[in-house]
Every structure is written in C-alpha cells, then in structure tokens.
Protein backbone atom coordinates (compact mmCIF):
# COMPACT_ATOMS: atom_id res chain seq x y z
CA UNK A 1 113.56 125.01 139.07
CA UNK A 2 109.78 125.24 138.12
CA UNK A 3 106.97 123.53 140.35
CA UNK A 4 106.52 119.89 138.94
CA UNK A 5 103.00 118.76 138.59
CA UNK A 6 102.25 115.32 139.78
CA UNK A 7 100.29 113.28 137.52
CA UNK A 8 98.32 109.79 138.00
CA UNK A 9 100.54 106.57 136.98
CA UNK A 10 99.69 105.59 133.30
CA UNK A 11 99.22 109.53 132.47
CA UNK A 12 95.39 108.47 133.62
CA UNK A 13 92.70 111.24 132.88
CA UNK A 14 95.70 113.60 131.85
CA UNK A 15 94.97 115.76 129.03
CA UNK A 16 98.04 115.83 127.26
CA UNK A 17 96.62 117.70 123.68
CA UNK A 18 93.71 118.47 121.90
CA UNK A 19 92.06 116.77 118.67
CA UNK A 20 89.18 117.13 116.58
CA UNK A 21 89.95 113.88 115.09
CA UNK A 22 87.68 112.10 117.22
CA UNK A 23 86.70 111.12 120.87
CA UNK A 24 85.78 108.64 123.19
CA UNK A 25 82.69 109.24 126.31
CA UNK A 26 83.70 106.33 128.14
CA UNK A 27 80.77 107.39 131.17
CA UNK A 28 77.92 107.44 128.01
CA UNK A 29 80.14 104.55 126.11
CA UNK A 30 79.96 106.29 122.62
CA UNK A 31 82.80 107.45 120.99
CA UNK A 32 83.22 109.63 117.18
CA UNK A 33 85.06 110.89 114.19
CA UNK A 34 85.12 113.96 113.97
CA UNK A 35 81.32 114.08 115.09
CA UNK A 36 80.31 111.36 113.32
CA UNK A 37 79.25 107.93 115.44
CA UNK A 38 81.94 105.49 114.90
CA UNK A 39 79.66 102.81 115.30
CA UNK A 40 77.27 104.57 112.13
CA UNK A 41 79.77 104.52 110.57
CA UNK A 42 81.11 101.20 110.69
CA UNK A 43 77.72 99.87 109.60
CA UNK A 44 76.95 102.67 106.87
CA UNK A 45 80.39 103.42 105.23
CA UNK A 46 83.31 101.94 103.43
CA UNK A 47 86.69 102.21 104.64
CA UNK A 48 87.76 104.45 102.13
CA UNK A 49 85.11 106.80 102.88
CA UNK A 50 86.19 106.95 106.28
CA UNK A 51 89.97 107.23 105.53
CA UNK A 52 88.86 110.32 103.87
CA UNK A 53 86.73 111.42 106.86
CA UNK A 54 90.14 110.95 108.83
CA UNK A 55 92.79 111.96 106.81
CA UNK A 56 91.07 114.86 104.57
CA UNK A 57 88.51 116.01 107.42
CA UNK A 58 85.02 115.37 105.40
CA UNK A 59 83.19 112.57 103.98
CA UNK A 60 83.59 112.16 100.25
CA UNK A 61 81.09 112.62 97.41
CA UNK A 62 81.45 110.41 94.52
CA UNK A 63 84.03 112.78 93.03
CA UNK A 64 86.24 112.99 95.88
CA UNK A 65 85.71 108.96 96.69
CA UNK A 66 86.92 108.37 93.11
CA UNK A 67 90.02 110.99 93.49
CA UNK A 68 91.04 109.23 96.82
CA UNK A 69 90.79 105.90 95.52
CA UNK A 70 93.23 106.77 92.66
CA UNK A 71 95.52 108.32 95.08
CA UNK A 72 95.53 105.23 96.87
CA UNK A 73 95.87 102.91 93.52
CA UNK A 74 98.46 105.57 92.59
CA UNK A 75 100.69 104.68 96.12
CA UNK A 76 100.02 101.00 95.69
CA UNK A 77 101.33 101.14 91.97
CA UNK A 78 104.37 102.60 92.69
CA UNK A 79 107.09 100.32 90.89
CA UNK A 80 109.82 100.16 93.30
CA UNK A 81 107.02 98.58 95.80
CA UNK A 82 106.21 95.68 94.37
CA UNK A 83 110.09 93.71 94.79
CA UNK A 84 110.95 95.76 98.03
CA UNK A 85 107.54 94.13 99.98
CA UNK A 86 108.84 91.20 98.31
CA UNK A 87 112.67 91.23 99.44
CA UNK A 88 111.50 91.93 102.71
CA UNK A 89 108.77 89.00 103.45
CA UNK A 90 111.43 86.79 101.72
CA UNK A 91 113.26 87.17 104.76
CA UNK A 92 110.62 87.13 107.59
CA UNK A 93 107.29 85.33 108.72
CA UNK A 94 106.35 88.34 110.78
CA UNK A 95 103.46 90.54 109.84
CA UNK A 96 104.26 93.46 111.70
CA UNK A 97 108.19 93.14 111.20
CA UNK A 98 107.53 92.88 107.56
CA UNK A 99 105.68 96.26 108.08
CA UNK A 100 108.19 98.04 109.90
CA UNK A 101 111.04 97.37 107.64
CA UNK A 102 108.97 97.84 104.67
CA UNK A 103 108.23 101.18 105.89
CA UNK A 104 111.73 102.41 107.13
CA UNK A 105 113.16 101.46 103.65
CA UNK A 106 110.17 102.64 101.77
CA UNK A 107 111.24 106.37 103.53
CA UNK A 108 114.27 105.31 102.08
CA UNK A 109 113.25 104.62 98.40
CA UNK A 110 110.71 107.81 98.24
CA UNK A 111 113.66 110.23 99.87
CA UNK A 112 110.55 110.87 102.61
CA UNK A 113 111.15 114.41 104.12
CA UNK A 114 110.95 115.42 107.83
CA UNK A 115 107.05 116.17 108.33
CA UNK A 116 108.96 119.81 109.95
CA UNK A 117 109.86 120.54 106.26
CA UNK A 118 106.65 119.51 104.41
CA UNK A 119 103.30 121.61 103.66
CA UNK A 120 100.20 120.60 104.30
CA UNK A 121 99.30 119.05 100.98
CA UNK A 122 102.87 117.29 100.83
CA UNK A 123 102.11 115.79 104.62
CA UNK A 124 98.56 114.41 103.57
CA UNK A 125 100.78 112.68 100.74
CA UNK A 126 103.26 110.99 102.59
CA UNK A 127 100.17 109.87 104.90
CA UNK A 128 98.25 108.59 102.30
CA UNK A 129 101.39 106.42 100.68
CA UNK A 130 101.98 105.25 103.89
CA UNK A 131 98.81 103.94 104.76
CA UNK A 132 98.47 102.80 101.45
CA UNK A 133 101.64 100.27 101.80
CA UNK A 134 100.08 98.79 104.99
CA UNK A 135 98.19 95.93 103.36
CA UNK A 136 100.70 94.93 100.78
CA UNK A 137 103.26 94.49 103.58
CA UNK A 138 101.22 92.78 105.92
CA UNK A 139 100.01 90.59 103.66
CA UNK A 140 102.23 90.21 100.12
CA UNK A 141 100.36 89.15 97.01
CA UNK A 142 99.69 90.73 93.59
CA UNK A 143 96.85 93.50 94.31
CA UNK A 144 93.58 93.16 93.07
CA UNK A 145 92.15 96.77 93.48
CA UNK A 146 88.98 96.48 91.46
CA UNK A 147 86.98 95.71 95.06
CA UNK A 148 88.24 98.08 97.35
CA UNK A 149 91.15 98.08 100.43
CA UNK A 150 89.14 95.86 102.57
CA UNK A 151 88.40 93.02 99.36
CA UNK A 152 91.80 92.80 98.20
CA UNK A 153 93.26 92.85 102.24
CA UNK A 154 91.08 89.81 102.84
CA UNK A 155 91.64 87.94 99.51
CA UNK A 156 95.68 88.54 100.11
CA UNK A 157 95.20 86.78 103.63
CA UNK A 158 93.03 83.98 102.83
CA UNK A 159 94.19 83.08 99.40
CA UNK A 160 90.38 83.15 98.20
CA UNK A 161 88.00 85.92 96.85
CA UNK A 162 86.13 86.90 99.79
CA UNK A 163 82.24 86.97 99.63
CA UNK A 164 80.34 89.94 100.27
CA UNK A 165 79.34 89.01 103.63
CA UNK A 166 82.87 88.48 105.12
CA UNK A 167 83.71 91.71 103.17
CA UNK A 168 80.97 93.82 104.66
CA UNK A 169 81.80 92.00 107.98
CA UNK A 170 85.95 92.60 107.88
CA UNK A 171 85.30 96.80 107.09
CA UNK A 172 82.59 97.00 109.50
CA UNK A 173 85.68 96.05 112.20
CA UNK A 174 88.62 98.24 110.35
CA UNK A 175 86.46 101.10 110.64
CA UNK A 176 85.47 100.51 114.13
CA UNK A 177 89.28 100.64 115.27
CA UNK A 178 90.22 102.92 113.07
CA UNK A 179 90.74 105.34 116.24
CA UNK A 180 90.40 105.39 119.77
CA UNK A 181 91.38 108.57 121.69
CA UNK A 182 95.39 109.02 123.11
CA UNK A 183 95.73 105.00 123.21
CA UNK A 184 99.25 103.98 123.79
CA UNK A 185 100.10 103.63 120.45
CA UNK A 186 98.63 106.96 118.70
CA UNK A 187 100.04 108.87 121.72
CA UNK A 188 103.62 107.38 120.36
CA UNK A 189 102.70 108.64 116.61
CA UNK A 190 102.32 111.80 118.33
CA UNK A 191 105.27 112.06 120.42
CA UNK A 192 107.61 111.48 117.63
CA UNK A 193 105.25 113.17 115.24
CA UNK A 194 106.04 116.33 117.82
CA UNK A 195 109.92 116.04 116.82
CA UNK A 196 109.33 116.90 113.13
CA UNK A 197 110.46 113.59 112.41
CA UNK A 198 109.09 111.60 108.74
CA UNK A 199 106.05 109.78 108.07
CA UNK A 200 107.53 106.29 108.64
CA UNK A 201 109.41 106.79 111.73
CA UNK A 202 105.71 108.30 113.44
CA UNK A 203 103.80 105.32 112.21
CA UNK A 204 106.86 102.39 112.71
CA UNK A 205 106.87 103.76 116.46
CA UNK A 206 103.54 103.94 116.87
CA UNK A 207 103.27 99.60 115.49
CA UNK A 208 106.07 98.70 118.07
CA UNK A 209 103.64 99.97 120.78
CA UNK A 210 100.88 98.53 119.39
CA UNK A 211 103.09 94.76 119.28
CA UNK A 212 102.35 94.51 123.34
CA UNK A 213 99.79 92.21 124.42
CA UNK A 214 98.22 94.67 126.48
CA UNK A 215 97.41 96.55 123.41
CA UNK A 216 96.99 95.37 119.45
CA UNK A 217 98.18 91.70 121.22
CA UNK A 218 95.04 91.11 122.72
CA UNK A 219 92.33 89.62 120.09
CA UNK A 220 94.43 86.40 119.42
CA UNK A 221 94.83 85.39 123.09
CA UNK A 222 90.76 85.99 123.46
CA UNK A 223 90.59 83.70 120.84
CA UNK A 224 93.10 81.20 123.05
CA UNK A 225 90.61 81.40 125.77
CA UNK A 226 87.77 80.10 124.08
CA UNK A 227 89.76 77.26 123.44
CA UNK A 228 91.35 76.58 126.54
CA UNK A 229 87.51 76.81 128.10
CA UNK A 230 86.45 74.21 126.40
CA UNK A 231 82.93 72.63 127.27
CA UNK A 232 82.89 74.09 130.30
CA UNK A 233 83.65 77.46 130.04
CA UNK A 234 82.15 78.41 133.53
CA UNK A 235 84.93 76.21 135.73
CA UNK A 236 88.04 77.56 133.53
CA UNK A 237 86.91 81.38 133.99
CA UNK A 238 86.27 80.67 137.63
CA UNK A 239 89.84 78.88 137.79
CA UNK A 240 91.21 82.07 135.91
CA UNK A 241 89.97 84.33 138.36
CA UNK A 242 90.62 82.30 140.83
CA UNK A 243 94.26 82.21 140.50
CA UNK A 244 94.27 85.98 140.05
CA UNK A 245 94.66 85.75 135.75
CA UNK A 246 93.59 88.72 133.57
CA UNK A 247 90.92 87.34 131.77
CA UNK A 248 91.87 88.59 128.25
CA UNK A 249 89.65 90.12 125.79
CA UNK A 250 87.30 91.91 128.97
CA UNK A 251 87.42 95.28 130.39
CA UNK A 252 88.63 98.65 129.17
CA UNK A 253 90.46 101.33 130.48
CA UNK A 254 88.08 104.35 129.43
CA UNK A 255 84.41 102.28 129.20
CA UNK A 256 82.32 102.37 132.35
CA UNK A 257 79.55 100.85 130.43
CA UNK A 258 79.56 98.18 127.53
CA UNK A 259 82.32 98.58 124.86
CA UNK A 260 80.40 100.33 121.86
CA UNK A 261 82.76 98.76 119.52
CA UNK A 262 82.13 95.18 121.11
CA UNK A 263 78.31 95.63 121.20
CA UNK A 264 78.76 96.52 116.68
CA UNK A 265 81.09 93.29 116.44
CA UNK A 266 78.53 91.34 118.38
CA UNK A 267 75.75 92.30 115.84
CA UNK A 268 78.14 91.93 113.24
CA UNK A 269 78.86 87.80 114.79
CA UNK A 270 75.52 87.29 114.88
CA UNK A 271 74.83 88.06 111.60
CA UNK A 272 77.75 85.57 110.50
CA UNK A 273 76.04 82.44 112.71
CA UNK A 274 77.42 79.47 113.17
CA UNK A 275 78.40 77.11 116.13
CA UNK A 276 81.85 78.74 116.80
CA UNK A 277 79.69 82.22 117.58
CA UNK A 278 77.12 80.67 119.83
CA UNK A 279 80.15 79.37 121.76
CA UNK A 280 81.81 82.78 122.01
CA UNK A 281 78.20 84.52 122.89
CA UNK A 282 77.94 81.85 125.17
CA UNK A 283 81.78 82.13 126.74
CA UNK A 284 80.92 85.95 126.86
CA UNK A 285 77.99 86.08 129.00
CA UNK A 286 79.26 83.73 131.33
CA UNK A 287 82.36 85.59 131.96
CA UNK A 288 80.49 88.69 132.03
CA UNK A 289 78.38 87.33 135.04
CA UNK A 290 81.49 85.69 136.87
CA UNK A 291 83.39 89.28 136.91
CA UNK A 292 80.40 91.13 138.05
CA UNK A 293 79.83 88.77 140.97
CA UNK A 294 83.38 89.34 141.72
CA UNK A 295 83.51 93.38 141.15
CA UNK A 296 79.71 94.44 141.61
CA UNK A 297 80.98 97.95 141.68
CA UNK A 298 82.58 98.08 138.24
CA UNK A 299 81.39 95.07 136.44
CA UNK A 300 83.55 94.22 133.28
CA UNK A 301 82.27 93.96 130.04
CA UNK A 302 83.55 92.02 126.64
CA UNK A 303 85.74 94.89 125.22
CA UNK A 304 86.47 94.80 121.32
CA UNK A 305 89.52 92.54 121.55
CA UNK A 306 86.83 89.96 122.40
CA UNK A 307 84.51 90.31 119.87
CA UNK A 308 86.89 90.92 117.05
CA UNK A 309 88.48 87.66 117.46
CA UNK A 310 85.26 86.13 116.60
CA UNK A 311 84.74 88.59 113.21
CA UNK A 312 87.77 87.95 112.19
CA UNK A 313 88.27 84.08 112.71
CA UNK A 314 84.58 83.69 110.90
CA UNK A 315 86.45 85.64 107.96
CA UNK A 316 88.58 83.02 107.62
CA UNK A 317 91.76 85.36 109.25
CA UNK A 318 94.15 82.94 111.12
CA UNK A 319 94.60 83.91 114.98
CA UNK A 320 98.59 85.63 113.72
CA UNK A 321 97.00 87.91 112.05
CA UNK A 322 94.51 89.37 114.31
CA UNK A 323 97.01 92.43 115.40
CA UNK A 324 98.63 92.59 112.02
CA UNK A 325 94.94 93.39 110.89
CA UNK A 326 94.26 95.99 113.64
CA UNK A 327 97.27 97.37 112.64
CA UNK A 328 96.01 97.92 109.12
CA UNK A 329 92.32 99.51 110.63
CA UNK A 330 94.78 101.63 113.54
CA UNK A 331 97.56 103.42 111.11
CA UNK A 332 94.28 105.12 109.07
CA UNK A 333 94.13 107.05 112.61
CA UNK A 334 97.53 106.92 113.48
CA UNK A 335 98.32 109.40 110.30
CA UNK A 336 94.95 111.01 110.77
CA UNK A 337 96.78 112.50 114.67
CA UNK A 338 100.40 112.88 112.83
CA UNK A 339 99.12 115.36 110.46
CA UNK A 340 97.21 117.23 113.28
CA UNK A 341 100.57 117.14 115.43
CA UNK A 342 102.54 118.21 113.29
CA UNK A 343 100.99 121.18 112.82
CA UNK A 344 101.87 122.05 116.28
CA UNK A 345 105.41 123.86 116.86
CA UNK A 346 105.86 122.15 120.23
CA UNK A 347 107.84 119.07 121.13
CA UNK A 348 106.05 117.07 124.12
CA UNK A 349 108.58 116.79 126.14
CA UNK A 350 106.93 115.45 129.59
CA UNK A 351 109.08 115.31 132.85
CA UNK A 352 109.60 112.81 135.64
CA UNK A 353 109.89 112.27 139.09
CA UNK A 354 113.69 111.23 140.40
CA UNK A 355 113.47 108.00 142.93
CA UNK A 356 117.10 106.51 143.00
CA UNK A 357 119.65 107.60 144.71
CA UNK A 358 120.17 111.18 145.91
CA UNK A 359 122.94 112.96 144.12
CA UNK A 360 125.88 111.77 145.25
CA UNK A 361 128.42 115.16 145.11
C-alpha cells in the first residue's frame, strides 16, 4: 500500500490544483482574475465584460462585447426555454430548486454531451448556455435584454425597471463574487468536472454546496441579525458571544486582514445612503470592536456576506433571494474552473483515513 499523506481537517492550506483563473492573498487581503483586481473590476466593468474575462480568458473590445452578448441573447432565446423555466417554477417557490431542475432537464432538452467528449469551443458553449439560463430560472419573467444581464436580473426580481444606481450597485456585487479561490462549492464543480461528466451535473453540484448556510446561506441571516439587534445592537452581540453563537456575516476563512470584497460593498452602501445603512455601518463597527476585544490576536472583520446583505436589500432584493443571487454572480466562475478542469485527464480522487472498527476477518 502507498504512504498516505496526512492532511489538515477541512483540506486547510492544501493545494489540491492549479488555476490561472484567479486568486485570493488572504495575508495582503487582495484577491484577482486572472491578474486583474477583482475589486477594479467590480467598480470599472460590466458583468458581461467580466464573464468574458472568465470564461474566454481576456477582456472584450467592443467587437467581442457585442459577439458575447449575442451568444448570450442567442442561449436565452432558445424556444424550448421559455415553457420548461415555466413548468418548473409552476411547481416550486424555491430559487435554487427551480435552478437545479431547470438545469438537469435543460441537459436533457439540448442532448448536453459529457464535457470528456467535447472540444474546446463546444465546452465554452455549453458554459455559456448554462450560465446564460441562470437568471431566467432563478427568477422567471419575460426577458428584457436591451439593458444588460444585471438590468433585466433585477427588473425580473423586483417587478420594476431598476434605476441606474441600483443597477451599477447590483453588478458591482455579481462581479465581486464572481470567484473566490477552491471555495467549497467551485472545488465540487471541479471534482465532478474531473469525471468528464456534462455541464449541468458540474454546476447543479456545485449550487447544492453552495445551499449550506456556512456558504451561499450566509447574507440573509446577516441581514436577520440586524434585526434581531435592534436599538441596541451592542447588548445582543455581547449576548451572542456570550452564549458562544457564530456571529453571522463576520470572519473568513482565508482573510487575515479586512475582507476586500466587504470594504467595495461598503463603498458601494455608502453611496446608496439611507437610515437602514447607517444602522448596518453602525451594527458593523460595533461588532467589529466586541470580537477584537474577545480575540485580540485575530480580530474578525465584516466579511462580504455582511455587506452584501445591505447592497442587495437597498436594491430592493427580498432577504430569499440573497443566495439565489450569489448563485447567479458564483456559476460565471463556477464554469470559468469546469472548463479549466476539464482539460485535465485526471480524476481527483482524494483518500481517507479509516477510524471504525478494525477489520473484522
């Protein structure tokens, strides 16, 4: 039998592949695509230009950004879509269940091949389509394309056109979690990605891990704390800590430092105003003084759970559909990894350490 190599619980500080998708300096608390800051980006770029950064590998000129958008219109369009979405959110309230099902049949519809038995160009067109579907399924409602991905999203969930302002606000965030590193849920898209398997099954996997609360869950029950804090938001975080409570929406497994992408969201806030972001700025920097009297060696930070709540309830998104709405900003990355995976022959096929009972004879 070969030696086993022990490794940290949680696969911590484990490199388990390499990328040039992106990557995240949690000691300097920056993080990239593909070289470029994420956080430039977010406050320079549209989403569709940085789809393209992700998925194609450069930023578009106005050519290319016209060609993408029309293979994205083109995906959207497709005439089978349009009463599948429907059939499906006929029979569920669930945002994310809508998306999985819509998916796993879409494969269905479109006769989607293993990636194994794709080329390149025909992988980069199931990943586009794929991503594509993601905001008609989350949120069903006759497109209106004429504004861009993040327009239309927001106008499907709200009911209303979107101003400018929420619409700069809303990409600013998608492109900001577009990708993060191995998280829990990309890491999945790659694992199954690593089996050859199709487009949907990579990204469906990759949303059920993102479901937990201690991943894509997270924004919405932020949100909850604000509320449960009340007026006086220093006795309910003491309480919380008190009693030993995760305080949701702080901390981060990688950032030493501040959370890059909370320190963009919190410009972003502030540049939306009102009283509801005064009382989050205000929540924030009491808990962040409360947790670093209580862990002066690694004081914990508002990560972008946090702060996103706050974007996206001044958009005029309801709390349910805070992870549904990651999910849409996450599976631009998520396909962005599958393509690079699949390009790899080998299957990641990890091992693990036997603690029940010996073998019995």
């Amino acid at each position: 039998m070969s030696e086993l190599i022990e490794v940290p619980r949680g696969l911590n500080n484990v490199i388990a592949a390499e990328t040039a998708v992106g990557d995240v300096d949690g000691e300097a608390g920056r993080y990239h695509y593909r070289g470029y800051s994420a956080v430039d980006l977010a406050r320079e770029r549209t989403f569709e230009d940085v789809w393209h950064l992700l998925v194609i590998g450069e930023l578009p000129d106005a050519p290319q950004r016209a060609a993408f958008a029309d293979r994205i219109a083109a995906a959207q369009a497709d005439p089978r879509l349009a009463d599948l979405v429907a059939d499906i959110a006929a029979r569920s309230d669930q945002p994310l269940a809508v998306l999985r099902a819509v998916w796993s049949v879409a494969a269905s519809v479109r006769r989607s091949p293993a990636l194994f038995d794709l080329d390149e160009d025909g992988r980069v067109d199931e990943a586009i389509a794929f991503a594509a579907i993601a905001p008609l399924a989350i949120a069903p409602a006759p497109a209106v394309a004429e504004r861009g991905v993040v327009a239309d999203y927001l106008r499907r969930v709200t009911g209303v056109e979107p101003d400018d302002t929420h619409v700069r606000a809303l990409s600013a965030y998608l492109v900001a979690a577009m990708d993060h590193g191995f998280n829990a849920s990309t890491f999945t898209a790659r694992v199954i990605a690593s089996t050859g398997a199709d487009m949907a099954s990579c990204l469906s996997g990759a949303l059920g891990a993102l479901s937990g609360p201690l991943h894509g869950g997270a924004p919405a029950r932020a949100l909850e704390s604000l509320d449960l804090a009340g007026d006086d938001p220093e006795a309910w975080i003491a309480g919380e800590l008190a009693a030993g409570r995760r305080l949701m929406g702080f901390g981060h497994a990688v950032y030493r430092t501040a959370d890059p992408r909370s320190e963009l969201l919190r410009e972003v806030a502030l540049g939306l105003g009102g009283p509801r972001v005064e009382r989050a700025l205000a929540f924030q920097a009491v808990a962040e003084r409360l947790l670093a009297a209580r862990r002066p060696d690694r004081p914990l930070h508002a990560n972008v759970e946090f702060s996103a709540a706050v974007v996206m309830e001044q958009c005029g998104i309801p709390p349910e559909m805070f992870t549904p709405t990651f999910a849409l900003a996450r599976t631009v990355g998520w396909t962005a990894h599958v393509l690079e995976q699949a390009r790899d022959p080998k299957i990641i096929r990890p091992s693990a350490r036997y603690v029940g009972t010996p073998f019995r004879g």
